[in-house]
Protein backbone atom coordinates (compact mmCIF):
# COMPACT_ATOMS: atom_id res chain seq x y z
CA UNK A 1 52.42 93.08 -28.51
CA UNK A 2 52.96 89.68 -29.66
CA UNK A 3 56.40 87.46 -28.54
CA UNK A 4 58.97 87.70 -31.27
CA UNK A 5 59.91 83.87 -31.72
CA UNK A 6 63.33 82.96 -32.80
CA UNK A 7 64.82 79.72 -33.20
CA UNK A 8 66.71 77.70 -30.59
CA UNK A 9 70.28 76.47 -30.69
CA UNK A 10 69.29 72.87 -31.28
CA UNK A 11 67.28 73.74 -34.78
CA UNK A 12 69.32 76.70 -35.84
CA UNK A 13 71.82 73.51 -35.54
CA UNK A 14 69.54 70.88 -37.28
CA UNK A 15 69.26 73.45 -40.22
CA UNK A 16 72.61 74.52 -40.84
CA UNK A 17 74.02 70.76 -40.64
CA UNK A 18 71.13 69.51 -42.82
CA UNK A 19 70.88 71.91 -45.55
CA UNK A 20 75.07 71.88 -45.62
CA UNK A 21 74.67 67.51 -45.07
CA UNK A 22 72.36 68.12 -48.36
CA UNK A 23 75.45 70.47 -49.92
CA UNK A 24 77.63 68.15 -49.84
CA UNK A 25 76.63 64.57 -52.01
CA UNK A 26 74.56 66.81 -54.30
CA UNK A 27 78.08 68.50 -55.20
CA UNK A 28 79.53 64.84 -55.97
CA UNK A 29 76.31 63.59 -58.08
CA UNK A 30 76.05 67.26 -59.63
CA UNK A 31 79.17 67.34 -60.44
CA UNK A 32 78.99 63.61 -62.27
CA UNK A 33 75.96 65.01 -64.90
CA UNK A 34 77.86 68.16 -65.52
CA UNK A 35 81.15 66.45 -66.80
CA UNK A 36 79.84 66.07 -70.12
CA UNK A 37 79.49 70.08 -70.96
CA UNK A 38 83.07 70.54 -69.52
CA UNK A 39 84.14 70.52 -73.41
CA UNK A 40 82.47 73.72 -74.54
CA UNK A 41 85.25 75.38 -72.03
CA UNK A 42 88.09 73.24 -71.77
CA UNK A 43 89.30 70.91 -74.31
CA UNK A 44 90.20 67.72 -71.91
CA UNK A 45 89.96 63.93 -72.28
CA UNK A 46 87.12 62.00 -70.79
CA UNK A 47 89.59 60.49 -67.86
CA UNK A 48 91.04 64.07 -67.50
CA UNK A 49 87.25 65.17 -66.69
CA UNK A 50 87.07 62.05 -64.31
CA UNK A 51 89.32 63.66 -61.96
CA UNK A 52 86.94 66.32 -61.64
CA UNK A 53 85.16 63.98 -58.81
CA UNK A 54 88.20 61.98 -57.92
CA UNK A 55 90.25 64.63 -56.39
CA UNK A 56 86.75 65.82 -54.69
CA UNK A 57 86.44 62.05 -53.67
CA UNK A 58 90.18 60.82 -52.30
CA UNK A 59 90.28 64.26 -50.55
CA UNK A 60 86.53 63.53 -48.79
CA UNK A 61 87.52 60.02 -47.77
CA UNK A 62 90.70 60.31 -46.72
CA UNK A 63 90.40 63.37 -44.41
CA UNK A 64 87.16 62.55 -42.98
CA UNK A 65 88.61 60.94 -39.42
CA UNK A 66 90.76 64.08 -39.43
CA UNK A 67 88.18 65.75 -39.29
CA UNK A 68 86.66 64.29 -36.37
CA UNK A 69 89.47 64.33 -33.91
CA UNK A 70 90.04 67.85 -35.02
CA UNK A 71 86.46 68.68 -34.31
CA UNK A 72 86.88 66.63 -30.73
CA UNK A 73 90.37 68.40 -29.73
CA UNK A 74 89.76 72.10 -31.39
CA UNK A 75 85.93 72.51 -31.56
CA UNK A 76 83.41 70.87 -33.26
CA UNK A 77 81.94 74.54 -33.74
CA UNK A 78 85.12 75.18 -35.26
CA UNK A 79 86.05 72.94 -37.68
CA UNK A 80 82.17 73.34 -38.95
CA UNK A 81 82.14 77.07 -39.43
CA UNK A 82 85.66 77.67 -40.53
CA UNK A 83 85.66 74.38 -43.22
CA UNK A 84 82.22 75.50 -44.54
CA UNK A 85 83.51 79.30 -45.37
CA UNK A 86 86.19 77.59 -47.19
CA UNK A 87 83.68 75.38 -48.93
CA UNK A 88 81.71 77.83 -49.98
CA UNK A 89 85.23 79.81 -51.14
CA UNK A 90 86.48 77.09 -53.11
CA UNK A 91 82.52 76.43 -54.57
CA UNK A 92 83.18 79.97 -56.28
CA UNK A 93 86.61 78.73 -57.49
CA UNK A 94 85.54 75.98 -59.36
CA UNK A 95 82.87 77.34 -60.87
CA UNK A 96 84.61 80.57 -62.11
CA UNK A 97 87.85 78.02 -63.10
CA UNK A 98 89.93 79.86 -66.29
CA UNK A 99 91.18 76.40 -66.07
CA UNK A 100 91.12 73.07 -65.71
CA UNK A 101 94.31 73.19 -63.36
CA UNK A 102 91.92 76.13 -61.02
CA UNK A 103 88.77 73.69 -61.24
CA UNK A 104 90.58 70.58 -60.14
CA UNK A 105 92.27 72.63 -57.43
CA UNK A 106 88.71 74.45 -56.60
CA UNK A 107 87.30 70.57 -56.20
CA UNK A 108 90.23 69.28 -54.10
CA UNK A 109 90.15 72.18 -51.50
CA UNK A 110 85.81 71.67 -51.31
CA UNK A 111 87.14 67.98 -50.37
CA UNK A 112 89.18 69.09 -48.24
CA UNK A 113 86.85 71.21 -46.54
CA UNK A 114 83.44 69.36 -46.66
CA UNK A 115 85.38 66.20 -44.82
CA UNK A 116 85.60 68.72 -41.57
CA UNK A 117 82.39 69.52 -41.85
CA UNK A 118 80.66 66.39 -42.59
CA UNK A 119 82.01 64.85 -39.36
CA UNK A 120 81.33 67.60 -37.16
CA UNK A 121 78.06 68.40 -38.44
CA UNK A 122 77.05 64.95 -36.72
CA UNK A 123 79.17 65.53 -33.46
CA UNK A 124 77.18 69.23 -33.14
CA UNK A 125 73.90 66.93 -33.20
CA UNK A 126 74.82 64.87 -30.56
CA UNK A 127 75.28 67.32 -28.18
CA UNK A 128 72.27 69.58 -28.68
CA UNK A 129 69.74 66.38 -29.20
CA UNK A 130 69.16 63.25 -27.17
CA UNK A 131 66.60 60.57 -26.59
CA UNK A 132 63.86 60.47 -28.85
CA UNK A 133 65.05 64.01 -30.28
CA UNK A 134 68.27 62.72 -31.51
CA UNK A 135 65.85 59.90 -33.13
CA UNK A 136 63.85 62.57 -35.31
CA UNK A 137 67.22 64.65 -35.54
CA UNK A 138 69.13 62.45 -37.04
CA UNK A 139 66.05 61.32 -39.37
CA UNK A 140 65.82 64.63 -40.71
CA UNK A 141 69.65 64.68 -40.98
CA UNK A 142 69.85 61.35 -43.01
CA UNK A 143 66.50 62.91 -45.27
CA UNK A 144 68.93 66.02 -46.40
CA UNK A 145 71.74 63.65 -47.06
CA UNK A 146 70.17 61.26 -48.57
CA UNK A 147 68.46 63.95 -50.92
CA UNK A 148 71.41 65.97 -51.56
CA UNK A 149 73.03 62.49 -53.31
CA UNK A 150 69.47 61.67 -55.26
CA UNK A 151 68.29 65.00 -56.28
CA UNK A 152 71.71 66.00 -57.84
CA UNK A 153 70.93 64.22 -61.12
CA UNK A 154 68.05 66.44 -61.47
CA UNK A 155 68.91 69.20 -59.73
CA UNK A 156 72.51 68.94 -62.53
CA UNK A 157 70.67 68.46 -64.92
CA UNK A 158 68.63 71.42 -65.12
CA UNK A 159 71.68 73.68 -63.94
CA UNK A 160 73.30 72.61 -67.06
CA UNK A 161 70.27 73.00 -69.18
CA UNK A 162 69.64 76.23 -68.04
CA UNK A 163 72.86 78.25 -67.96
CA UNK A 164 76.01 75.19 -68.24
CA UNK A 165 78.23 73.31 -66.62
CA UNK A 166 79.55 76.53 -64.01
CA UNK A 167 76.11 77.13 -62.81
CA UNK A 168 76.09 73.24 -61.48
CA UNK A 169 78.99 73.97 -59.49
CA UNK A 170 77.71 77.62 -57.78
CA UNK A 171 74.63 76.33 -56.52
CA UNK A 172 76.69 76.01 -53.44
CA UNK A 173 77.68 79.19 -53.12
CA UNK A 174 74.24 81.14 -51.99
CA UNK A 175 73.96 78.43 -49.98
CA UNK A 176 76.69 78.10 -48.25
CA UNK A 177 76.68 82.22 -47.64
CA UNK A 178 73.29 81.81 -45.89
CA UNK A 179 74.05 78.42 -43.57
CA UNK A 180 77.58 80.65 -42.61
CA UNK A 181 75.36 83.29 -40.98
CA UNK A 182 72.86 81.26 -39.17
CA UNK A 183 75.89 78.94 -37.94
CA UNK A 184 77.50 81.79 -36.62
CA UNK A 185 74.33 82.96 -34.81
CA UNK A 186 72.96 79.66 -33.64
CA UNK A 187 75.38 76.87 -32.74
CA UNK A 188 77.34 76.59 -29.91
CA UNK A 189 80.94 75.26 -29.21
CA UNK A 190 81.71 72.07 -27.96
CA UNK A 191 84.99 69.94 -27.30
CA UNK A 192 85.85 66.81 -25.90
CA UNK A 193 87.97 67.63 -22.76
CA UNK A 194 90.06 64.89 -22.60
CA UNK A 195 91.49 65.89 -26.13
CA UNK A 196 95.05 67.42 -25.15
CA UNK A 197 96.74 66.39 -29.16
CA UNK A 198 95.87 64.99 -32.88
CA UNK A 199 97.30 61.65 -33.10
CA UNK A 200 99.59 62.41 -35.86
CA UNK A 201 100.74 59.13 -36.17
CA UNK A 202 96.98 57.74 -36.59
CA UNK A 203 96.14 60.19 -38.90
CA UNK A 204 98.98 59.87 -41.44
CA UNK A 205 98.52 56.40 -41.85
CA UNK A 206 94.62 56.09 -41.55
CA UNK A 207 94.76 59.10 -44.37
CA UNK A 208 97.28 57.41 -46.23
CA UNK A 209 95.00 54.12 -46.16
CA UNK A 210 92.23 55.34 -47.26
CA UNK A 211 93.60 57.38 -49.81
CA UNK A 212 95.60 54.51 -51.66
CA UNK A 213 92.64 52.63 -51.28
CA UNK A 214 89.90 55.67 -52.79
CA UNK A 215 92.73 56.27 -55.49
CA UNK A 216 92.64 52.72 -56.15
CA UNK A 217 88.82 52.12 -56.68
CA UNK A 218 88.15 55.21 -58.76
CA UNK A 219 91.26 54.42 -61.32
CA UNK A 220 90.94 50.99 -62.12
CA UNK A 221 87.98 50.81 -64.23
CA UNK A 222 89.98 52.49 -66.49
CA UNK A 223 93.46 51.07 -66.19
CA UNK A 224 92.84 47.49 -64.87
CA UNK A 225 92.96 45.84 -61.23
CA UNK A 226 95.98 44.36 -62.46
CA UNK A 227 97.75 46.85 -63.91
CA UNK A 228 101.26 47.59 -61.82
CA UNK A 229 100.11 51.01 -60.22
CA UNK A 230 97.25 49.45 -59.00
CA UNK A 231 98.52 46.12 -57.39
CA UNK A 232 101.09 48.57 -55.77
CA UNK A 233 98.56 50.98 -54.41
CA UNK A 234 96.26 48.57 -53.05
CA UNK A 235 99.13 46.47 -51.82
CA UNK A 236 100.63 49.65 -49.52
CA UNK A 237 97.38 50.59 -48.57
CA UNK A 238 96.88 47.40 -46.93
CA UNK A 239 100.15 47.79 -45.36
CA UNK A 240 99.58 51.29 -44.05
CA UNK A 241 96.02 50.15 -43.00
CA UNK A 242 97.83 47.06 -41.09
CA UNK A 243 100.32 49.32 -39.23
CA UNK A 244 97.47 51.75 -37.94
CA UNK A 245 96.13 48.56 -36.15
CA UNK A 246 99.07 48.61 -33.44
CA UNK A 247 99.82 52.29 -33.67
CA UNK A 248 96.01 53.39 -31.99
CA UNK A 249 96.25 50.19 -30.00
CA UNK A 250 98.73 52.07 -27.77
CA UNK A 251 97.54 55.59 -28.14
CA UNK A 252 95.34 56.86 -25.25
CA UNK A 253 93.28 59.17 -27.16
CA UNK A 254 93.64 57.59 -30.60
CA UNK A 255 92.59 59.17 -33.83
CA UNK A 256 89.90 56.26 -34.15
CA UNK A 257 89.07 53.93 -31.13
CA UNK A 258 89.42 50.82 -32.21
CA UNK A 259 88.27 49.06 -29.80
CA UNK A 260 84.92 50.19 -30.53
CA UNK A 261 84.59 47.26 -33.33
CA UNK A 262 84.74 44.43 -30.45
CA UNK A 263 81.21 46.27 -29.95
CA UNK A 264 78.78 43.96 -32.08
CA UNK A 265 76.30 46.67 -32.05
CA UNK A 266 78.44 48.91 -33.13
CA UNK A 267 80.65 46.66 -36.14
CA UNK A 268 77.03 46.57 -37.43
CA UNK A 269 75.70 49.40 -37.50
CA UNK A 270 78.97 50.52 -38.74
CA UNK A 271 78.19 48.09 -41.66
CA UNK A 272 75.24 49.32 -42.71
CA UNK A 273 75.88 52.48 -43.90
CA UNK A 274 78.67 50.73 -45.95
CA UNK A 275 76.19 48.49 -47.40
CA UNK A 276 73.87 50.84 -48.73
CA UNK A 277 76.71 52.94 -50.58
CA UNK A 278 77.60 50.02 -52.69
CA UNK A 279 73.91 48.41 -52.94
CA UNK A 280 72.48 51.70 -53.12
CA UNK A 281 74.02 54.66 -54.09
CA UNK A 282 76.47 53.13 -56.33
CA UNK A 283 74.14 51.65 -58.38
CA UNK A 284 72.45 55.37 -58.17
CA UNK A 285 75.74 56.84 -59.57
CA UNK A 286 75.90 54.44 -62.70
CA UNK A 287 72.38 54.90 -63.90
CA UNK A 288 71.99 57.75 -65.40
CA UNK A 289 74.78 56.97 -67.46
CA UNK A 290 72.37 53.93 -68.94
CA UNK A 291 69.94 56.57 -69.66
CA UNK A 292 71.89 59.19 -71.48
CA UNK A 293 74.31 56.70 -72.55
CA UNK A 294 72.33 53.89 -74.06
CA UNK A 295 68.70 55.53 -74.41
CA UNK A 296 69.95 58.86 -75.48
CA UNK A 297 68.12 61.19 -72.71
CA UNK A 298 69.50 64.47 -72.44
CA UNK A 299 70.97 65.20 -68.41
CA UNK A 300 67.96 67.02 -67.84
CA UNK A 301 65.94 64.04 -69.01
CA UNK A 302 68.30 61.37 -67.15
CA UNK A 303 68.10 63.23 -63.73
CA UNK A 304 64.19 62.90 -64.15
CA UNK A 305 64.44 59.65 -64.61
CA UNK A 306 65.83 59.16 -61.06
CA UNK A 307 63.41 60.69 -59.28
CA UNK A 308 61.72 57.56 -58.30
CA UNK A 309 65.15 56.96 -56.47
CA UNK A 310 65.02 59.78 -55.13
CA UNK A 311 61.07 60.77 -53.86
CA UNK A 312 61.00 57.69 -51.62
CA UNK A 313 63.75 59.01 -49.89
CA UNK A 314 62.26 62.44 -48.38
CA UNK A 315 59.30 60.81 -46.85
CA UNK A 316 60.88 57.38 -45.70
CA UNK A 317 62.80 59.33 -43.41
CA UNK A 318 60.56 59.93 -40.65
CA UNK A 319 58.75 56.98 -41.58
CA UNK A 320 62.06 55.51 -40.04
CA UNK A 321 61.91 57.41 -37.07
CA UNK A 322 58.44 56.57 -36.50
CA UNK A 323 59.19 52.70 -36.94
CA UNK A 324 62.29 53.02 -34.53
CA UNK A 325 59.65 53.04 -31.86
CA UNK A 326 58.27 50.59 -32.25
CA UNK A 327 60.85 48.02 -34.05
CA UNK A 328 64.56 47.40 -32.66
CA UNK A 329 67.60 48.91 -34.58
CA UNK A 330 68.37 45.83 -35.52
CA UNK A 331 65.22 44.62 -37.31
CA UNK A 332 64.90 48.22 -38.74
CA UNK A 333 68.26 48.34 -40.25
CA UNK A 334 68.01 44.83 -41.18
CA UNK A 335 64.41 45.71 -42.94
CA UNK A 336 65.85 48.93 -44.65
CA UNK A 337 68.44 47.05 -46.17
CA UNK A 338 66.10 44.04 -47.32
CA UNK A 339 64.13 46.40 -48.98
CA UNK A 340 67.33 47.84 -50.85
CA UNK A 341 67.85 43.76 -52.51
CA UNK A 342 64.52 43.37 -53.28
CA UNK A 343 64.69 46.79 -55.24
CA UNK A 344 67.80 45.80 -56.71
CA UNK A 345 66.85 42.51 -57.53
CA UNK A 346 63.39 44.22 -59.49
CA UNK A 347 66.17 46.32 -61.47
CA UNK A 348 67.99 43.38 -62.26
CA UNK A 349 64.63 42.19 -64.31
CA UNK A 350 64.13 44.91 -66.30
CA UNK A 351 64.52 43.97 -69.70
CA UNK A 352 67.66 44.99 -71.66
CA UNK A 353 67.39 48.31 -73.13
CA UNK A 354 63.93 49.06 -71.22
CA UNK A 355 63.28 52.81 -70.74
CA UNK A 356 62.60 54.42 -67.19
CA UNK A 357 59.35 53.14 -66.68
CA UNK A 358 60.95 49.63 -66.34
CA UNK A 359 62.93 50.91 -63.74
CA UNK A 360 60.89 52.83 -61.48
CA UNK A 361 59.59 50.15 -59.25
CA UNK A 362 62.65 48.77 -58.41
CA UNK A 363 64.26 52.62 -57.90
CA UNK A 364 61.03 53.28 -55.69
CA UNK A 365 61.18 50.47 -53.41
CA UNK A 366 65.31 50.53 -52.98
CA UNK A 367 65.22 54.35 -52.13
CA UNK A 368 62.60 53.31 -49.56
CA UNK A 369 64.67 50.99 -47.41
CA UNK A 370 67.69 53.60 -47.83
CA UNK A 371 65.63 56.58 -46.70
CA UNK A 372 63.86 54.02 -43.74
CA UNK A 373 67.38 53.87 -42.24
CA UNK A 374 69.17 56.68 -43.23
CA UNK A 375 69.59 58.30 -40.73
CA UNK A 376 68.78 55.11 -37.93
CA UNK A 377 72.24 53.71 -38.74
CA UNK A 378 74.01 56.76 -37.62
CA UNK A 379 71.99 57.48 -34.78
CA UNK A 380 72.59 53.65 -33.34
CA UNK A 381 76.50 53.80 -34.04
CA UNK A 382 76.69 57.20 -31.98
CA UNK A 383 74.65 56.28 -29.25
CA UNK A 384 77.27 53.63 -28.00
CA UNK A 385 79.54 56.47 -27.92
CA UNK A 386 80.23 58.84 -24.99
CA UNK A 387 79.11 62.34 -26.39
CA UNK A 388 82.63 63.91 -25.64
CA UNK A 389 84.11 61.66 -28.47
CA UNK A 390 81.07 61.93 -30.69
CA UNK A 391 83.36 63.94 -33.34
CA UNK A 392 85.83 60.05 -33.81
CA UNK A 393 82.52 58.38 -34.13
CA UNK A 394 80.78 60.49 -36.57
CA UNK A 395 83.85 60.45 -38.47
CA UNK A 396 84.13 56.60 -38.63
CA UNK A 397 80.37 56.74 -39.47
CA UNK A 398 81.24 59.14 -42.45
CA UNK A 399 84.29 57.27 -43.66
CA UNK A 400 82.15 54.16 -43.98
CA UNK A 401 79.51 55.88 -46.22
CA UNK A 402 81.91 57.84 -48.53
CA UNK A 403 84.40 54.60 -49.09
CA UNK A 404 81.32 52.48 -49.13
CA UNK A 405 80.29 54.80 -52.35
CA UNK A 406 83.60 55.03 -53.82
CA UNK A 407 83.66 51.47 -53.60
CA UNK A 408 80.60 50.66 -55.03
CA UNK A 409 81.24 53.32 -57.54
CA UNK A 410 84.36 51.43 -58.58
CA UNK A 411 82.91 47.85 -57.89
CA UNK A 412 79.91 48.63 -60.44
CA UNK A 413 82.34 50.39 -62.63
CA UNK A 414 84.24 46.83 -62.24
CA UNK A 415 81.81 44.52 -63.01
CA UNK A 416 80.47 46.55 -65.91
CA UNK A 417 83.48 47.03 -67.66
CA UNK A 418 83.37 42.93 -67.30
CA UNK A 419 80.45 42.38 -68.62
CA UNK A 420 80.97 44.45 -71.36
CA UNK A 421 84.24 43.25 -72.34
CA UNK A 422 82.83 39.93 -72.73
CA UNK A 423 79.43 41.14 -74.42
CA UNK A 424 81.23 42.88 -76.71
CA UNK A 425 84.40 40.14 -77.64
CA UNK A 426 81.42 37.31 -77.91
CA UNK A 427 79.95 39.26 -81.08
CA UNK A 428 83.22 40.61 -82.46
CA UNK A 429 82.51 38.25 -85.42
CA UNK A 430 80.26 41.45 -86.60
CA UNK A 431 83.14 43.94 -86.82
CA UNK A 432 86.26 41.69 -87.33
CA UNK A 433 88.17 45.32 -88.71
CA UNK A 434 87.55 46.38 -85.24
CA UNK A 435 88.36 42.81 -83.63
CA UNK A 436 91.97 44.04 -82.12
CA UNK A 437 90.58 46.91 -80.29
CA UNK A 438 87.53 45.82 -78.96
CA UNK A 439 88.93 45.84 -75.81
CA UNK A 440 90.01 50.00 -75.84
CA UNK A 441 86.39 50.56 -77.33
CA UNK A 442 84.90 48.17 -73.83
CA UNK A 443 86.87 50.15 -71.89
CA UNK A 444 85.06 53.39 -73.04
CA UNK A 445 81.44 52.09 -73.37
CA UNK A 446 82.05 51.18 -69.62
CA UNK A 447 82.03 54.66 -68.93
CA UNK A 448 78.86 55.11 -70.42
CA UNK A 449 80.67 57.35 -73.36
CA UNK A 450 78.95 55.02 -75.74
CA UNK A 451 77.65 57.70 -78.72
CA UNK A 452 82.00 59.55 -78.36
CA UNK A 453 83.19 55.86 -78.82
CA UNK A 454 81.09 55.02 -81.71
CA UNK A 455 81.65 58.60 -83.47
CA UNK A 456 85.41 57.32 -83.64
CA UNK A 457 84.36 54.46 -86.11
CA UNK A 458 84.35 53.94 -89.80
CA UNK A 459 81.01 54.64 -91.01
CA UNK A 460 80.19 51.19 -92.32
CA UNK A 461 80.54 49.62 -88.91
CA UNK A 462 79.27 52.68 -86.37
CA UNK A 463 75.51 51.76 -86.26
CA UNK A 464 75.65 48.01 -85.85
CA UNK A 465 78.98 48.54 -82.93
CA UNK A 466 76.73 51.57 -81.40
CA UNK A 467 73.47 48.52 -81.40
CA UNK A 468 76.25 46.04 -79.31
CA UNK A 469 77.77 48.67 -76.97
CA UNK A 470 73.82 49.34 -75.79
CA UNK A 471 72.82 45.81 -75.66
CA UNK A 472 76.39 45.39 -74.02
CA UNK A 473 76.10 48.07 -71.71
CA UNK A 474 72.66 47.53 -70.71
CA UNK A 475 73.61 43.67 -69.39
CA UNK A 476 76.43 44.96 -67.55
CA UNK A 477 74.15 46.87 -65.30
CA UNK A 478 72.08 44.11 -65.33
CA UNK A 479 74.69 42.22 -63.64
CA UNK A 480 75.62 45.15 -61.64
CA UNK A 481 72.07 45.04 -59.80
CA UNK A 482 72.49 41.60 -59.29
CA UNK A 483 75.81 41.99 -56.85
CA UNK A 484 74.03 45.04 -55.31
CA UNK A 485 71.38 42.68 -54.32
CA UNK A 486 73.33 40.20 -52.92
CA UNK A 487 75.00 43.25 -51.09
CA UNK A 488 72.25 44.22 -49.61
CA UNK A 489 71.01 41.10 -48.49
CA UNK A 490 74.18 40.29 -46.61
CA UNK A 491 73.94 43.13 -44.76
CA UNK A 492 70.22 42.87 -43.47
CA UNK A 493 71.52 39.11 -42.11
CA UNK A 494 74.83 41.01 -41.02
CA UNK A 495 72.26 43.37 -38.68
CA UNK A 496 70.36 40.73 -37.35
CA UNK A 497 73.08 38.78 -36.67
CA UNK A 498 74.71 41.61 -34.75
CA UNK A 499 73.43 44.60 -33.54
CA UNK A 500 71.72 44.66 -30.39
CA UNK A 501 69.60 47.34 -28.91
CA UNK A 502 72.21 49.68 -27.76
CA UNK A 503 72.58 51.61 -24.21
CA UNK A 504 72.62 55.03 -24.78
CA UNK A 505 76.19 56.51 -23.54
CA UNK A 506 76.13 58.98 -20.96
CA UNK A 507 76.12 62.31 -22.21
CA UNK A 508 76.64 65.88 -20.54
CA UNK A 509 73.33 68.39 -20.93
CA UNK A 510 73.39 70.63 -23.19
CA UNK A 511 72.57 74.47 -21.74
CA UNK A 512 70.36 75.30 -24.02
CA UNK A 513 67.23 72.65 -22.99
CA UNK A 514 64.40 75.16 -24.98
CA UNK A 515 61.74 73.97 -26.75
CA UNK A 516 61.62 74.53 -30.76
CA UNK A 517 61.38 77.98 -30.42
CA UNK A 518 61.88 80.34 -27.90
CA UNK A 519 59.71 83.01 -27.14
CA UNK A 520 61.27 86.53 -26.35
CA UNK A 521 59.57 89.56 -25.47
């Protein structure tokens, strides 16, 4: 009779954190394309919609570190299994919402939720993989995640197509059901032992930081960096973010270890993953708003579009982990994120108003360098750390590539609503009965609402102000891909300049040192 094979701890534990690592961006970027059919059920403002992601977003962020020392101090086991059953809960919420109060409040508690997981999900790695294991791990690991955050254009897209805006948001939920039962079966529990408390004291104002600082970025493209609420949020996030500085100084188990930055290795590949979600993935976020915006494609249509993002990034992942053989972390980070500005750059030359075609080189080559190092930059930023504290390093590691997005998500959104402003003042000689609100009506092409803003409009005047909102909108990305570039280029010079090749931390065994699969009679 032949062996019954069943899977070992170490890939039941690849699979559940890289299908759930997939879950969670392809929520966020789903979420983004299925905004626009939230009217058919609710009857809500385009910024009211907006906070749809936002509260998913500032909960993410600013809970992420939490996350990790809870993961450390509790269980990383834990924290994973308990935060992905309320995940999957609060999936169902939000996509069965009554109302908009239920969805928000459905979106906030997946936040919530998917920040404990996220940062344990890396922590579970590290303890079942090492060597050149942990190298194809955490390739495969930075493939899902980087596929979750592509596909979900598309993958939106036809969810909404097909059957609305609710289906988008219960794709997690079958999901989620199935990755609960293999977690439970095949992961085991790990801790850090030193962990005796939470630093409180770290956590509230690390939390508070970052969430002043998310809530900052995602609301003023729409009221203005210099509007009072946002001067005064930025200006106490900086002071809570100063006052953590001392606080985990003096801690002897601090929420985050800051000492670790005085690590050169580690500042950049800390970087890197901040890089790439502004040069990268917030550049992702904004485009298919140019498509269904100015070219008219339906989100269906849009999220194909992106798929020349997105392809490069399932097979450049263990490209990456091949190349990390051979080249040094920081010539392969510095590469990936070369390869990201000279993609960006390509975008930048598309002509104005060019269809997809125009932009599928440069999509191509900048999902390669992101999916080339993907997963690298985590794996080099956690091997400096001692496996016990893996759960404070993966969460600094996930804070950087969440703010990093939010941030580059705002930044674009900044520089757009810019350009357009002044693209659409320098030609208000064409509508001068529109000349005193030109700047309301910039405001709202920004968002890529550009059809809704030009519906508003007298008649006489809608076709020629629809023409300069496209041509408007179009150079604002323009000039968008040009600061992603420049991103992106700073950063490869950042990684050369200094990451080194790091010494692996020592690391206790895990138990379970099986092959793939075990064989049981």
């Amino acid at each position: 009779m032949p062996p019954k094979t069943r899977l070992s701890h170490a890939v039941g534990t690849l699979i559940v954190s890289s299908v759930t690592t997939f879950l969670l961006p392809l929520d966020y970027t789903v979420a983004s394309v299925a905004l626009r059919d939230l009217h058919r059920d609710f009857a809500v403002g385009f910024s009211d919609q907006q906070w749809v992601i936002n509260g998913y977003t500032m909960a993410f962020a600013a809970l992420l570190m939490a996350g990790g020392g809870l993961a450390d101090l509790f269980g990383r086991r834990k924290v994973f299994l308990s935060g992905l059953a309320v995940f999957t809960a609060a999936s169902l919420l939000a996509g069965l919402a009554p109302a908009m109060l239920w969805l928000n409040t459905g979106r906030v508690v997946q936040g919530i939720r998917a920040a404990g997981m996220f940062s344990s999900s890396l922590a579970l790695l590290v303890q079942e993989f090492t060597g050149p294991r942990r190298t194809h791990a955490f390739a495969v690991f930075g493939v899902a995640s980087g596929l979750g955050a592509s596909l979900g254009p598309f993958i939106g897209g036809l969810a909404v197509d097909l059957g609305g805006w609710r289906w988008a948001l219960l794709l997690n939920v079958p999901f989620g059901i199935a990755m609960l039962a293999l977690g439970l079966m095949r992961t085991r529990e790990s801790s850090d032992p030193r962990a005796t408390r939470l630093d409180l004291k770290g956590l509230v104002l690390f939390s508070g930081a970052v969430l002043l600082a998310v809530y900052s970025l995602v609301t003023a493209p729409q009221s203005g960096w210099t509007s009072p609420t946002i001067i005064a949020t930025v200006t106490a996030a900086a002071v809570l973010a100063l006052a953590l500085i001392p606080a985990e100084l003096r801690q002897t188990y601090p929420l985050m270890e800051l000492r670790l930055f005085t690590n050169p290795t580690f500042l950049g590949a800390s970087l890197a993953p901040l890089v790439l979600s502004i040069a990268f993935w917030g550049l992702f976020l904004y485009t298919p708003l140019y498509f269904q915006g100015v070219l008219g494609y339906s989100p269906l249509q849009a999220g194909l579009a992106m798929l020349p993002f997105a392809v490069p990034l399932f097979g450049a992942g263990p490209l990456g982990a091949r190349l990390a053989r051979h080249l040094s972390p920081r010539v392969l980070l510095a590469l990936g994120q070369l390869l990201v500005a000279v993609g960006a750059t390509l975008l930048a030359s598309a002509p104005l108003g060019g269809d997809w075609t125009d932009y599928a080189s440069g999509g191509l080559i900048s999902g390669l360098g992101t999916g080339l190092i993907n997963g690298e930059m985590s794996n080099v930023a956690l091997s400096i750390v001692p496996a016990s504290r893996s759960g404070m390093a993966s969460g600094i590691n996930s804070t950087m590539r969440i703010v990093g997005m939010t941030a580059g998500f705002g930044g674009v959104g900044a520089v757009l609503a810019a350009v357009v402003n002044h693209d659409l003042t320098s030609r208000s000689d064409r509508f001068p009965s529109l000349r005193h609100r030109l700047g309301t009506l910039a405001g709202d092409v920004a968002t890529g609402n550009i059809n809704g803003t030009a519906a508003t409009l007298p008649a006489p005047v809608r076709d020629g102000f629809r023409a300069a909102a496209n041509h408007a909108f179009a150079a604002g990305m323009r000039a968008a891909f040009i600061v992603g570039a420049g991103v992106a280029l700073l950063g490869a010079v950042a990684s050369l300049a200094l990451i080194r090749r790091p010494r692996p931390a020592p690391a206790p065994q895990p138990a379970d040192r099986q092959p793939l699969a075990d064989a049981q009679p």
